[in-house]
N, C-alpha and C. Protein backbone atom coordinates (compact mmCIF):
# COMPACT_ATOMS: atom_id res chain seq x y z
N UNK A 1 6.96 92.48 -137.02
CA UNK A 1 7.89 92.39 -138.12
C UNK A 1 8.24 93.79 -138.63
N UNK A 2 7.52 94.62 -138.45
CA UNK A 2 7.03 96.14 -139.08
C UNK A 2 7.92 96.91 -138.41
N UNK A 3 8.66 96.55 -137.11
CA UNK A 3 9.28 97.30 -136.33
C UNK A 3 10.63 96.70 -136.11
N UNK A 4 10.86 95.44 -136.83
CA UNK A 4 12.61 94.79 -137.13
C UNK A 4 13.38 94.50 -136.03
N UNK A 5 12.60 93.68 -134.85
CA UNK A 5 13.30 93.53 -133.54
C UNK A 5 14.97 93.17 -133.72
N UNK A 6 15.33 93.12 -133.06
CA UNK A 6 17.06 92.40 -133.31
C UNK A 6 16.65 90.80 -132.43
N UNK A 7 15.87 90.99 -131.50
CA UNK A 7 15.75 89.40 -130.79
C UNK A 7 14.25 89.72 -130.61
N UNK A 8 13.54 87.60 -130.20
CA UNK A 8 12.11 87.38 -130.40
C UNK A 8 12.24 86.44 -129.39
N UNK A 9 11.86 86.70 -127.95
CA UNK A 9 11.96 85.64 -127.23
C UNK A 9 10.10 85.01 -127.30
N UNK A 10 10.09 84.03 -127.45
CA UNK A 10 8.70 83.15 -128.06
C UNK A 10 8.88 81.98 -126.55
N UNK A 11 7.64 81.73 -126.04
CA UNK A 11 6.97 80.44 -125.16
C UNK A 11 5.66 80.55 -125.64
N UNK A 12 5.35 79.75 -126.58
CA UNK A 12 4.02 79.76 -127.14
C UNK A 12 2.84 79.23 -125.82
N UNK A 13 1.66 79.89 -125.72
CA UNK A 13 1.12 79.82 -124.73
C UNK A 13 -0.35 80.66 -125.06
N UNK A 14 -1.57 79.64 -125.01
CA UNK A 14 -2.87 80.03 -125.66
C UNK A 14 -3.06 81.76 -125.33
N UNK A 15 -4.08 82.31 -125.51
CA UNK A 15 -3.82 82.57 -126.86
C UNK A 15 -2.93 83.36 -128.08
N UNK A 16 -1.76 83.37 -127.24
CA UNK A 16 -0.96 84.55 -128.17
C UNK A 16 0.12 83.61 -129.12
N UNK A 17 0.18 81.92 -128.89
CA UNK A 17 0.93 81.43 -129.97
C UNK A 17 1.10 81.78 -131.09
N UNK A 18 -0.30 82.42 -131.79
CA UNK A 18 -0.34 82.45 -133.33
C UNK A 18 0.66 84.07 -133.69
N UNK A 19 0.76 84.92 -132.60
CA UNK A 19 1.23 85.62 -132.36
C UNK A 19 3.59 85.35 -132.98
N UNK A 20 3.87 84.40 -132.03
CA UNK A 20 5.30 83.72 -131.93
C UNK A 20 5.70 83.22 -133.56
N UNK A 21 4.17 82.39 -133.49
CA UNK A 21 4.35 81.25 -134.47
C UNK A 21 4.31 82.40 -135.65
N UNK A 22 3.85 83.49 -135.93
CA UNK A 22 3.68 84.12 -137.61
C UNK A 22 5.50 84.94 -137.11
N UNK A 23 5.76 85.38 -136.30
CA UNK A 23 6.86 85.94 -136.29
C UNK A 23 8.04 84.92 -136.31
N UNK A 24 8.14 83.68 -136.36
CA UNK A 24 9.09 82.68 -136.55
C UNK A 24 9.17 82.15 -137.80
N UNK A 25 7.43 82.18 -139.16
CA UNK A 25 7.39 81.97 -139.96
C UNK A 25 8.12 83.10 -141.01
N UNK A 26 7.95 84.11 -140.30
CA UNK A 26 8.30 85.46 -141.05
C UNK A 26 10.07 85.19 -140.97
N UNK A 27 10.85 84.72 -140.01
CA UNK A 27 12.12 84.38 -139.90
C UNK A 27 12.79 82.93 -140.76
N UNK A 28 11.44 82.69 -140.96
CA UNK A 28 11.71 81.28 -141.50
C UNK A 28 11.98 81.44 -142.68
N UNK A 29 11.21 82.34 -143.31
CA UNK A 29 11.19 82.85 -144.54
C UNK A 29 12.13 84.00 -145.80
N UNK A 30 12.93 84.30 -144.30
CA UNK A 30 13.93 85.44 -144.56
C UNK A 30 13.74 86.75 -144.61
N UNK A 31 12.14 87.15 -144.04
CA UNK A 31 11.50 88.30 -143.72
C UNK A 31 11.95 89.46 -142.86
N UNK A 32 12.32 88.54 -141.50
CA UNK A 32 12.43 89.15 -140.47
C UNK A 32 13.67 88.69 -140.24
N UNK A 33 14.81 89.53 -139.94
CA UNK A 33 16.47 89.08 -139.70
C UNK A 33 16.65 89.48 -137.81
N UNK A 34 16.11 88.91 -137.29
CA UNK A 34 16.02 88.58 -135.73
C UNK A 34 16.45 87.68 -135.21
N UNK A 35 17.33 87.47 -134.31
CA UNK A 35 17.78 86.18 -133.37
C UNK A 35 16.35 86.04 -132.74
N UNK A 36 15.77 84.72 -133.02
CA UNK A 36 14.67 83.98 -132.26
C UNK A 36 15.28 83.12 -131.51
N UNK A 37 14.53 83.21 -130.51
CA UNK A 37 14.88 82.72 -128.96
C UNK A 37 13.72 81.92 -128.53
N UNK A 38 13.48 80.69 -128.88
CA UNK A 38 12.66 79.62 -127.80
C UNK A 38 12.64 79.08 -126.84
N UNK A 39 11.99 79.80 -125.53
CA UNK A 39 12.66 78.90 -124.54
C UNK A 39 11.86 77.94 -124.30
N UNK A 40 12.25 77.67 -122.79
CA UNK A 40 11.56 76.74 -122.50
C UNK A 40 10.66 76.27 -121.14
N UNK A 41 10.31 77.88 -120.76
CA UNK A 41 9.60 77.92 -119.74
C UNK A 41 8.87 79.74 -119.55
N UNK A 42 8.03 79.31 -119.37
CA UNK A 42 7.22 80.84 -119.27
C UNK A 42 7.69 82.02 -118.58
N UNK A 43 8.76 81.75 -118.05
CA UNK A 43 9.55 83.02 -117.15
C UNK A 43 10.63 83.41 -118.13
N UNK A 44 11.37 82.43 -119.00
CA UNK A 44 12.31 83.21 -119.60
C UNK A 44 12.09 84.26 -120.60
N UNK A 45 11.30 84.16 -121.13
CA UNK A 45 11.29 85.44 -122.47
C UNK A 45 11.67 86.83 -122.16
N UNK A 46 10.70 86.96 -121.03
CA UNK A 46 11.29 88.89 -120.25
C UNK A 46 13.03 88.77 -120.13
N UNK A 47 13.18 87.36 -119.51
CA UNK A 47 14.42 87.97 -119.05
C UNK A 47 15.75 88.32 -119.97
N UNK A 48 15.18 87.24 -121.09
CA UNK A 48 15.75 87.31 -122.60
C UNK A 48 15.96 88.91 -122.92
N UNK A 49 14.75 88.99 -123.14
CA UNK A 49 14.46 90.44 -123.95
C UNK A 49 15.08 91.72 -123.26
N UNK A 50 14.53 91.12 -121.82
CA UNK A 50 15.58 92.96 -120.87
C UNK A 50 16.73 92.91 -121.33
N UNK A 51 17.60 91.21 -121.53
CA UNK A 51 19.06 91.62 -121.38
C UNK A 51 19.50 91.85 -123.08
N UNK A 52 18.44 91.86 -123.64
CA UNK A 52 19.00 91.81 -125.16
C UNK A 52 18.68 93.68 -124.99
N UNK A 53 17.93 94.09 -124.53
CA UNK A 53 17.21 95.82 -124.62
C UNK A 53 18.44 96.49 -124.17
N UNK A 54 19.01 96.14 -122.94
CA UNK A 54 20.16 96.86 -121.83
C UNK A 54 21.55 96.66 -122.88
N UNK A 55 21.97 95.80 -123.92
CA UNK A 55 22.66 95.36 -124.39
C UNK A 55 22.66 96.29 -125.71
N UNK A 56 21.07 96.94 -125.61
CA UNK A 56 21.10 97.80 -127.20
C UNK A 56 20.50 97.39 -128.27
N UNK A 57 19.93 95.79 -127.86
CA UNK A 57 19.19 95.32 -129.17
C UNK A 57 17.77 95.90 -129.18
N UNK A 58 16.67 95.62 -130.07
CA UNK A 58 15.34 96.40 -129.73
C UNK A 58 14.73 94.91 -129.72
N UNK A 59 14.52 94.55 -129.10
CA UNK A 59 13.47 93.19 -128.49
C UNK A 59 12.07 93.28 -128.11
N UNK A 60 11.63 92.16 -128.52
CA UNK A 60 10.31 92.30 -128.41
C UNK A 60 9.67 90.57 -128.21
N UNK A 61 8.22 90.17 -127.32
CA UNK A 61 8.32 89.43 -126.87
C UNK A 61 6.51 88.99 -127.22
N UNK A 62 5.96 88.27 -126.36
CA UNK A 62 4.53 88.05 -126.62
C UNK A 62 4.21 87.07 -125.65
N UNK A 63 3.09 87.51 -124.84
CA UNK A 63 2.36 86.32 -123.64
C UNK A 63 1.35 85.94 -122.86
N UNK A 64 0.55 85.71 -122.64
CA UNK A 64 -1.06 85.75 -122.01
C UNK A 64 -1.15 84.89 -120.75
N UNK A 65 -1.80 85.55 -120.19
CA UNK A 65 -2.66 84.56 -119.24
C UNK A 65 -1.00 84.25 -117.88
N UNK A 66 -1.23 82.81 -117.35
CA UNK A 66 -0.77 82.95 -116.59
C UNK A 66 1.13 82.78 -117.11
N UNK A 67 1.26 83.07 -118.25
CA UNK A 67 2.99 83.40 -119.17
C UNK A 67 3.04 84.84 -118.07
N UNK A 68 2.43 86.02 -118.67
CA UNK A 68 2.46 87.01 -117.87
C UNK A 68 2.81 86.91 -115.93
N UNK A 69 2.03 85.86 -115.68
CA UNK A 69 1.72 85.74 -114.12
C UNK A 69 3.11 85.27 -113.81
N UNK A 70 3.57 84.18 -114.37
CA UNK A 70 5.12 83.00 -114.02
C UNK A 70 5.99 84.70 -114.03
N UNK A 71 6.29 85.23 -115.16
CA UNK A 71 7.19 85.95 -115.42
C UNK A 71 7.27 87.54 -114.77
N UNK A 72 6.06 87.70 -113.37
CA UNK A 72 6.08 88.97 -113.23
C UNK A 72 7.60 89.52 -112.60
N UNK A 73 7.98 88.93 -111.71
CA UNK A 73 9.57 89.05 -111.36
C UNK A 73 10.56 90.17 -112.08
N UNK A 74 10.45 89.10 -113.34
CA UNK A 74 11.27 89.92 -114.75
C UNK A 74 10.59 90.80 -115.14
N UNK A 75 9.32 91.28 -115.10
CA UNK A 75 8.39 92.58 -115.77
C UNK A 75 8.65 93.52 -114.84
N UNK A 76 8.79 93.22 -114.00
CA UNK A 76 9.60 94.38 -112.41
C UNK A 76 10.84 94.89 -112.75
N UNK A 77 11.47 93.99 -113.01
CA UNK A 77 13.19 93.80 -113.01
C UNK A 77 13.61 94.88 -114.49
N UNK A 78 12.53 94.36 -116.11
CA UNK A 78 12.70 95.03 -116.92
C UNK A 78 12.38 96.72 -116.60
N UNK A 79 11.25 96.95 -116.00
CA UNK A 79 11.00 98.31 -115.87
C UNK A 79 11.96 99.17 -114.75
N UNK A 80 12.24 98.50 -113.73
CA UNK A 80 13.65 98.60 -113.31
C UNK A 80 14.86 99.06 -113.76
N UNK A 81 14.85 98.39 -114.62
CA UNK A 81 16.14 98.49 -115.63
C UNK A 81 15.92 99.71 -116.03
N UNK A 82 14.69 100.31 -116.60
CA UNK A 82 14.24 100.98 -117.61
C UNK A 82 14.72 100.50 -119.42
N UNK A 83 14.08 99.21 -119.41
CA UNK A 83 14.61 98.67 -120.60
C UNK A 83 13.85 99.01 -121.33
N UNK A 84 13.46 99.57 -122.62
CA UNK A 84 12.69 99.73 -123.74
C UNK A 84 12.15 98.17 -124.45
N UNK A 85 12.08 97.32 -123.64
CA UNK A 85 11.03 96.10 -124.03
C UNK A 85 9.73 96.37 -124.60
N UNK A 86 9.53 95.91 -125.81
CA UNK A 86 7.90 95.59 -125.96
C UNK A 86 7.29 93.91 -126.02
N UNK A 87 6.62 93.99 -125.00
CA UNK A 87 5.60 92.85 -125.05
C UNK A 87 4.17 92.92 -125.32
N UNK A 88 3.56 92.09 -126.20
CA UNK A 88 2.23 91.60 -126.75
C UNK A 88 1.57 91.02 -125.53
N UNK A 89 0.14 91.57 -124.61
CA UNK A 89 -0.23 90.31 -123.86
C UNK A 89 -1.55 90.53 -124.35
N UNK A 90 -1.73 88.89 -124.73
CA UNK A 90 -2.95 88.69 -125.24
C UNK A 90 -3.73 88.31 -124.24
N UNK A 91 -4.45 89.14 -124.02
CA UNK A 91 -5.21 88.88 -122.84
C UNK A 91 -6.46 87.64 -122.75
N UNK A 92 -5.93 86.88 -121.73
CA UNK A 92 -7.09 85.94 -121.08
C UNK A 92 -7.03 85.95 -119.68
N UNK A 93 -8.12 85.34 -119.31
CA UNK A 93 -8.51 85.50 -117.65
C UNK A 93 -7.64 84.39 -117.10
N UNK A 94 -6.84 84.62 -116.07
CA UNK A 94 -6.32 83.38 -115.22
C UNK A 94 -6.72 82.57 -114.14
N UNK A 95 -8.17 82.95 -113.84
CA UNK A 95 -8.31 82.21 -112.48
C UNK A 95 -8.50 80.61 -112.75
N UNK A 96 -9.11 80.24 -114.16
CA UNK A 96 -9.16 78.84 -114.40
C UNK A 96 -8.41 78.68 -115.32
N UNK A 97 -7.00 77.69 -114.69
CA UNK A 97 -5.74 77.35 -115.68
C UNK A 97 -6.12 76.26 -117.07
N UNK A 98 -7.22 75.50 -116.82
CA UNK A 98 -7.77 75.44 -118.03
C UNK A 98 -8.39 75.75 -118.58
N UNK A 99 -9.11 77.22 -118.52
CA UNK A 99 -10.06 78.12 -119.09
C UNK A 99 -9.53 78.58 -120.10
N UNK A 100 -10.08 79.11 -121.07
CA UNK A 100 -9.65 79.78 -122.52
C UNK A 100 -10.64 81.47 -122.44
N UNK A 101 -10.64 82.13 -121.58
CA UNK A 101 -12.05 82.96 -121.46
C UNK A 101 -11.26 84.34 -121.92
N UNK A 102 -11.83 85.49 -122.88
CA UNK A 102 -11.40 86.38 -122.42
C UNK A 102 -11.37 87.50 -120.89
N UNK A 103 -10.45 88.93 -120.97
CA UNK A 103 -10.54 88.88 -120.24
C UNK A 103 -8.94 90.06 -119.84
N UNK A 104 -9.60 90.88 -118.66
CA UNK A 104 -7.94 91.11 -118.82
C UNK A 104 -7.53 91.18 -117.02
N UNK A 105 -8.13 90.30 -116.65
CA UNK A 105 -6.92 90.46 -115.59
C UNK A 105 -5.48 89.90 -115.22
N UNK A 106 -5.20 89.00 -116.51
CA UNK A 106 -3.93 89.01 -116.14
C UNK A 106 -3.04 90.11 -116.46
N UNK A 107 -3.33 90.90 -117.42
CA UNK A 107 -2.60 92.25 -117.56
C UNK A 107 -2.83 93.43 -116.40
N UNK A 108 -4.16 93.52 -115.49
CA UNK A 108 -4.61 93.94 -114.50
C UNK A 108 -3.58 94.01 -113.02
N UNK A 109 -3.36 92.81 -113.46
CA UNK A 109 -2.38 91.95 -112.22
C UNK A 109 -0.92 92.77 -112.38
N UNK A 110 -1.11 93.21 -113.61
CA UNK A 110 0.75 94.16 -113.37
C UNK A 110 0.63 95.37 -113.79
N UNK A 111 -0.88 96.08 -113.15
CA UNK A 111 -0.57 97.39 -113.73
C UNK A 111 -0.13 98.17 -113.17
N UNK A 112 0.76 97.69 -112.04
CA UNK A 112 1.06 98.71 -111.24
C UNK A 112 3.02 98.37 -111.02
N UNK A 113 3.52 97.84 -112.28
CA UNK A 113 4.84 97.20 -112.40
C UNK A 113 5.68 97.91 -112.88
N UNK A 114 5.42 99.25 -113.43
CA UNK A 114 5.82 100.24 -114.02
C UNK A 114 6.41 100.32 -115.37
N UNK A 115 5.46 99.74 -116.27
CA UNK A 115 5.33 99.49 -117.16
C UNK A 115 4.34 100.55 -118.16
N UNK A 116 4.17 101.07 -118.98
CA UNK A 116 3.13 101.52 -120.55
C UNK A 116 2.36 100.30 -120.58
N UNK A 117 0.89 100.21 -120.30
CA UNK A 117 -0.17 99.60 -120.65
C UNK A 117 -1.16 100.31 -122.07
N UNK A 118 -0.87 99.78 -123.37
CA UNK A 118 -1.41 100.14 -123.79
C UNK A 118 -2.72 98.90 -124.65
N UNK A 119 -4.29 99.12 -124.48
CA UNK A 119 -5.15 98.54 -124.99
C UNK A 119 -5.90 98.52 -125.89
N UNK A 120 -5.87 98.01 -126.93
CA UNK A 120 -6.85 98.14 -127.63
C UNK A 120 -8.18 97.27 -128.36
N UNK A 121 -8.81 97.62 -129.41
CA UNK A 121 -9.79 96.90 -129.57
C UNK A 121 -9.93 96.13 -130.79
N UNK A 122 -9.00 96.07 -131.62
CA UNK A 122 -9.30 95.17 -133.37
C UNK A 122 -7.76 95.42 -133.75
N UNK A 123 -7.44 94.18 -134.62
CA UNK A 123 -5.97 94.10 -134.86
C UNK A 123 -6.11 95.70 -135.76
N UNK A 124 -6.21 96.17 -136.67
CA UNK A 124 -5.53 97.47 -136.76
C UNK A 124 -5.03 98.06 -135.31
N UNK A 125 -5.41 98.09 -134.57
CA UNK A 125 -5.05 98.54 -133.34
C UNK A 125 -3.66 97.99 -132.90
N UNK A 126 -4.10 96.52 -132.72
CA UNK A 126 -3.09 96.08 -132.40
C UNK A 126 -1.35 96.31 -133.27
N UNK A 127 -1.37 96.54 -134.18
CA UNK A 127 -0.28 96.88 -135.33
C UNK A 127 -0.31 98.06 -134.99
N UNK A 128 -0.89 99.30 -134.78
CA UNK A 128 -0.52 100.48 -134.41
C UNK A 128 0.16 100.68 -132.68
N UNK A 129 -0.22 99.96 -132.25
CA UNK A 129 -0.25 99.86 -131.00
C UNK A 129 1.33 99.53 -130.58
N UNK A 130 1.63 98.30 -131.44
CA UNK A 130 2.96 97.64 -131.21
C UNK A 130 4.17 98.93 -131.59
N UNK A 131 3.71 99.67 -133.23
CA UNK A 131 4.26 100.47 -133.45
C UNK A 131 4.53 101.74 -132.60
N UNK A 132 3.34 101.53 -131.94
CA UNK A 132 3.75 103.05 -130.77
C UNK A 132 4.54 102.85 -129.63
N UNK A 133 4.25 101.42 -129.02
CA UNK A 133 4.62 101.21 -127.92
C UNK A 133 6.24 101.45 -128.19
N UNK A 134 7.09 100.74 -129.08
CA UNK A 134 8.26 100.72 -129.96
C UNK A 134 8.94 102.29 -129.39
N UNK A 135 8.15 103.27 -130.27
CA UNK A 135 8.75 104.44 -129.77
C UNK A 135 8.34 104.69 -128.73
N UNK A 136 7.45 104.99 -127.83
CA UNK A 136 7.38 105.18 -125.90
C UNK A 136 8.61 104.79 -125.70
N UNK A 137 8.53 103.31 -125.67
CA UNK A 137 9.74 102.41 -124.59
C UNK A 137 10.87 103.41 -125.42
N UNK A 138 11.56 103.68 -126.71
CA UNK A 138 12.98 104.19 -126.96
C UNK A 138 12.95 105.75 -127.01
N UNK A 139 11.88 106.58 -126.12
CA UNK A 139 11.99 107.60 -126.47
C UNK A 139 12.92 107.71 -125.14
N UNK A 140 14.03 108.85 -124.81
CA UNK A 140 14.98 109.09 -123.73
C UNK A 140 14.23 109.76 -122.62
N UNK A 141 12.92 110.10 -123.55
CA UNK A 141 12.45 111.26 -121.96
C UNK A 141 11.57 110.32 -121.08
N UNK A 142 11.02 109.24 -121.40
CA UNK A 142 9.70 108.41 -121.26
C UNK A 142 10.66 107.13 -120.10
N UNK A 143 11.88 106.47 -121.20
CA UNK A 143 12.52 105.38 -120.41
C UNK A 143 11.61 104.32 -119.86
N UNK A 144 10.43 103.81 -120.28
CA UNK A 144 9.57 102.83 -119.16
C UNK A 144 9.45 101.83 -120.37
N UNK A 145 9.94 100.30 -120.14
CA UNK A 145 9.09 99.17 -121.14
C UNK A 145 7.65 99.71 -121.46
């Protein structure tokens, strides 16, 4: 909210829902003045967000586990682009699709997508984190989601 996306592409998906869901409440509320975007399948949000980034909006997205895995395609395609996307992945382990475990190999699984991996350890982090990533992705010399 701290960083005023112009678009919020949301597929709520354990554990980063609470993630979607406080940034839709914050819109609900008249907090956050963002086009929210629900889709309706775990691949669309990236592709949302690249074309809202390439378009000039500042977008931002959120996804864990196997959301990340469906959508690597578009995490290629965004860094490709060199779109200034930021995405939230709340990391859980994917090898058991009904597991809830932490864990980070589904973020593991794309570290080589050419993307800014940045990790940390306690939500202060995480709020600084989002804030940095923000400027990386829009700085002109850097260019990488």
């Amino acid at each position: 909210m701290l960083c005023r996306p112009d678009v919020v592409a949301s597929y709520p998906i354990t554990p980063q829902t609470e993630v979607v869901e406080q940034l839709s409440k914050f819109h609900a509320d008249g907090v956050l003045d963002a086009e929210m975007v629900e889709v309706e399948a775990k691949t669309r949000p990236m592709n949302i967000v690249a074309a809202a980034s390439v378009a000039g909006g500042r977008a931002f997205t959120a996804t864990s586990s196997w959301g990340l895995v469906y959508m690597y395609d578009a995490v290629i395609q965004a860094a490709g682009f060199r779109a200034p996307v930021v995405m939230a992945n709340v990391n859980r382990e994917t090898p058991g699709i009904l597991a809830v475990s932490s864990g980070q190999q589904d973020m593991i699984s794309t570290r080589d997508a050419g993307w800014i991996q940045i990790i940390v350890e306690n939500q202060p982090g995480i709020l600084d984190a989002i804030i940095m990533a923000f400027r990386l992705a829009e700085d002109s010399d850097i260019q990488l989601p």
